[in-house]
Protein backbone atom coordinates (compact mmCIF):
# COMPACT_ATOMS: atom_id res chain seq x y z
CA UNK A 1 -230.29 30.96 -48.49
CA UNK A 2 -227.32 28.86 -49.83
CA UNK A 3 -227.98 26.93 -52.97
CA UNK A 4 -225.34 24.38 -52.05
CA UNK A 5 -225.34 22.36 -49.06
CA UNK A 6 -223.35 22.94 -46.56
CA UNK A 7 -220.64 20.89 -44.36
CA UNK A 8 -221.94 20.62 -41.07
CA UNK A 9 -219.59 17.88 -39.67
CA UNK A 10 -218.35 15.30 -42.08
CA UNK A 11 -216.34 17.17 -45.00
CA UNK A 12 -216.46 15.84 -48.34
CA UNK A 13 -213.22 14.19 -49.93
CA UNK A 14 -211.26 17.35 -51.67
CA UNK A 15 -210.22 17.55 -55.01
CA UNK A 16 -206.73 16.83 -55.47
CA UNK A 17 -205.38 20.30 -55.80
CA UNK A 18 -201.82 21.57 -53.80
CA UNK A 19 -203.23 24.68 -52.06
CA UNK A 20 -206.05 25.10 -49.84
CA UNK A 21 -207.27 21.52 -49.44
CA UNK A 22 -207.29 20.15 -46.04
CA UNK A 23 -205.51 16.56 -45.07
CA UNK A 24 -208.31 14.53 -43.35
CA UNK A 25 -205.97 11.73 -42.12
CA UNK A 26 -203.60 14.31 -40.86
CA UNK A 27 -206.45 15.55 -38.95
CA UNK A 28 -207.57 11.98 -37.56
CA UNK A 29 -203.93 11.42 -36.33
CA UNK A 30 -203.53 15.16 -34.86
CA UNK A 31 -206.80 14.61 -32.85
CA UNK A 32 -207.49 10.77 -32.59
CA UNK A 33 -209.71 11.46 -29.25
CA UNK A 34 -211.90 13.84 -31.41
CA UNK A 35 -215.66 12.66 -31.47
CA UNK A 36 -215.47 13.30 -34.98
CA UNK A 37 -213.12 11.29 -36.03
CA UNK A 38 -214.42 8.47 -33.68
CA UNK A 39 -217.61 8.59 -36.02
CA UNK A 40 -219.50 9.84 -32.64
CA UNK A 41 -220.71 13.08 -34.53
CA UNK A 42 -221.93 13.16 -37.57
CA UNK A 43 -223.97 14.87 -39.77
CA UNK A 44 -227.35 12.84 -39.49
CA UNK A 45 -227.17 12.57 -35.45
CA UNK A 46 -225.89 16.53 -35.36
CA UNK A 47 -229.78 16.81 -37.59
CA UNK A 48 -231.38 15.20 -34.70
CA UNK A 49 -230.06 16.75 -32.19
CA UNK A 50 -230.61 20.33 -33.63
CA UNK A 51 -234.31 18.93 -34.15
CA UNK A 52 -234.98 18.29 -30.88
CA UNK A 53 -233.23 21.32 -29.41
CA UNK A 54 -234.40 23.95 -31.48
CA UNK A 55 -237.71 23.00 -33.53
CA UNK A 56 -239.57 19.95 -31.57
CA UNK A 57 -240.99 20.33 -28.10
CA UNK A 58 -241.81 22.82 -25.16
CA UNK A 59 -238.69 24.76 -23.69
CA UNK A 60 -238.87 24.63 -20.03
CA UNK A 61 -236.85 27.04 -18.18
CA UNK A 62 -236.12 29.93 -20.82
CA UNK A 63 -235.11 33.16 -21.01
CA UNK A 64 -237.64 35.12 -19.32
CA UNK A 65 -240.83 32.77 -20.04
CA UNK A 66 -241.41 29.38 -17.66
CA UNK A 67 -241.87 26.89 -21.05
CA UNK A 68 -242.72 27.84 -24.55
CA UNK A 69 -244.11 25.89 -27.12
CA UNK A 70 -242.36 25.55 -30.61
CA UNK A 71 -245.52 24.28 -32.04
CA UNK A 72 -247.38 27.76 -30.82
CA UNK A 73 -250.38 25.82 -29.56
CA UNK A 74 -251.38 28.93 -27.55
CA UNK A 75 -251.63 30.85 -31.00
CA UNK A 76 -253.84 33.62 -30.71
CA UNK A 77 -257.05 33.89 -32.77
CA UNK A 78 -257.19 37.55 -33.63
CA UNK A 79 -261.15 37.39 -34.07
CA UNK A 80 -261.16 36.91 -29.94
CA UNK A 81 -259.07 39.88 -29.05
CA UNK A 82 -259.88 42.48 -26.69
CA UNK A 83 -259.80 45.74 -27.76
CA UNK A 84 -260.58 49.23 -25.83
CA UNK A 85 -258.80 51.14 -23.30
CA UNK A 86 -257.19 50.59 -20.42
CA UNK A 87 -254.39 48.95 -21.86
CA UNK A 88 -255.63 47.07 -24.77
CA UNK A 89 -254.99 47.48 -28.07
CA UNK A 90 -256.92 49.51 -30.40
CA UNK A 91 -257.91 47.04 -32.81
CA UNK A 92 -256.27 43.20 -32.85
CA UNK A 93 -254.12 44.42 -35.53
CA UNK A 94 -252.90 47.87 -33.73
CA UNK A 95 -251.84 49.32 -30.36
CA UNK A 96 -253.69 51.88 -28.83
CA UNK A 97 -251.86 54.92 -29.26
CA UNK A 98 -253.60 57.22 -27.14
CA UNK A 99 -251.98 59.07 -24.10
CA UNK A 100 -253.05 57.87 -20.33
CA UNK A 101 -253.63 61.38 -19.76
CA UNK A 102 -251.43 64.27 -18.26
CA UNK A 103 -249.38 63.11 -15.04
CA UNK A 104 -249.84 59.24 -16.21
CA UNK A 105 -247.70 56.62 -17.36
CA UNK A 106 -250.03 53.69 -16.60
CA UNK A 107 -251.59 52.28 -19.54
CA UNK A 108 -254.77 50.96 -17.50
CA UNK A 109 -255.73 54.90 -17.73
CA UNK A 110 -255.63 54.85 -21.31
CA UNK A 111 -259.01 55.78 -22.70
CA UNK A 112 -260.59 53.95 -25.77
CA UNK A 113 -258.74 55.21 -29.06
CA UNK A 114 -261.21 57.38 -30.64
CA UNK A 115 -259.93 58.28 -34.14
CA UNK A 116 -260.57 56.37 -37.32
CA UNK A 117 -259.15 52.92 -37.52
CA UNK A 118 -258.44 51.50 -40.74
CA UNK A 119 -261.13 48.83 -42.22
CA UNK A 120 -259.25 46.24 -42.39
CA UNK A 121 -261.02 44.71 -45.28
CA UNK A 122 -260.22 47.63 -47.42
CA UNK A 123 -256.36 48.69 -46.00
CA UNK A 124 -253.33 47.86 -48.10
CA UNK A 125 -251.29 45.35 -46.75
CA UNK A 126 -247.46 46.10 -46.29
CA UNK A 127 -244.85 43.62 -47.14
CA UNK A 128 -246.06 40.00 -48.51
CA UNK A 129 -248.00 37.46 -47.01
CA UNK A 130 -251.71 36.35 -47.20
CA UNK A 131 -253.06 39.68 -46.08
CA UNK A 132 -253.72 42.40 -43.34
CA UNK A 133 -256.11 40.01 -42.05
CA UNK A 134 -254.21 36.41 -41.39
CA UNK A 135 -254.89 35.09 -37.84
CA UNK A 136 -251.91 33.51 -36.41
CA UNK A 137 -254.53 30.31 -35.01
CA UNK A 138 -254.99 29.70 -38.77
CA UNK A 139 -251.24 29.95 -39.95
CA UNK A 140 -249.83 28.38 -37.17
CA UNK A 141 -250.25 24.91 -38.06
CA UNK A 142 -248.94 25.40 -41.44
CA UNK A 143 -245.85 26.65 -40.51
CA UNK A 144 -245.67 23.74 -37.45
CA UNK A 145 -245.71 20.95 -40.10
CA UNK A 146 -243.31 22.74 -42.68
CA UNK A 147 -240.63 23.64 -39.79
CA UNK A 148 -238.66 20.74 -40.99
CA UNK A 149 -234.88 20.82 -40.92
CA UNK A 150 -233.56 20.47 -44.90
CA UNK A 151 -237.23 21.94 -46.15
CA UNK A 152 -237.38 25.10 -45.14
CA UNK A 153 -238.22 27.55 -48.32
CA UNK A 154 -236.44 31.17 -48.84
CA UNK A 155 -238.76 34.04 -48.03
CA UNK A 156 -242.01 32.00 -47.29
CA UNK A 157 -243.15 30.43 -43.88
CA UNK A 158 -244.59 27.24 -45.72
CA UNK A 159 -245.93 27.22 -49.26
CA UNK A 160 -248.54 29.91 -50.34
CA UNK A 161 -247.73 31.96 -47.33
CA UNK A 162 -246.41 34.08 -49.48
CA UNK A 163 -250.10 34.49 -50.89
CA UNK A 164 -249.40 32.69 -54.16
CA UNK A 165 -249.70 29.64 -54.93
């Protein structure tokens, strides 16, 4: 992440120096229809529009879902989830690796996994985070309210997600 802000729209006056400084005024009278130089864009309303099309709201319409909530109210709680065979996953935390059977492709013939699954209680987690065991109903909401343009922190979803303090 950059430690300096950034210019998103409205540059900052440059330093007099003779090479590599641009000439706002020439730029004003080169393009005096621009909406930038009409004050239409700027950086606060470019904040609120990238708000409201890419944090805030439902998407209707997407890519290969109907809608989609950017708030992830539909959050799974991995407690609830339904594990076997025939297609679902071994535990909530791993697929069900075992083979449909010989001539089969289709997961619904997948038998119950029957080797040992890891406690998770007792596994090492990988990577950092709050553990092997984090539910994405309990996170969610955490990472909702600190999804804030400006606030966002390097390497953490929201503060202590990281599993310190």
């Amino acid at each position: 992440m950059p430690t300096q802000q950034q210019i998103i729209i409205e540059q900052p006056v440059p330093p007099d120096k003779p090479m590599g400084a641009s000439n706002l005024e020439n730029a004003r009278k080169a393009f005096p229809a621009s909406p930038i130089h009409k004050g239409e864009l700027t950086d606060s309303e470019r904040k609120v529009i990238y708000t409201k099309l890419a944090l805030d709201g439902v998407v209707t319409s997407g890519n290969g879902f109907n809608t989609f909530n950017r708030d992830f109210v539909d959050s799974p709680d991995l407690k609830s989830v339904k594990t076997g065979g025939g297609g679902l996953p071994a535990t909530p935390y791993m697929p069900n690796v075992t083979s449909p059977g010989p001539g089969s492709m289709n997961a619904a013939d997948q038998p119950v996994f029957g080797g040992d699954l890891p406690d998770p209680a007792t596994r090492l987690n990988w990577g950092a985070g709050l553990g092997n065991t984090a539910s994405p109903q309990a996170t969610t909401q955490e990472i909702v309210d600190n999804a804030k343009l400006g606030a966002f922190i390097s390497g953490r979803s929201f503060p202590g997600s990281d599993g310190k303090v």
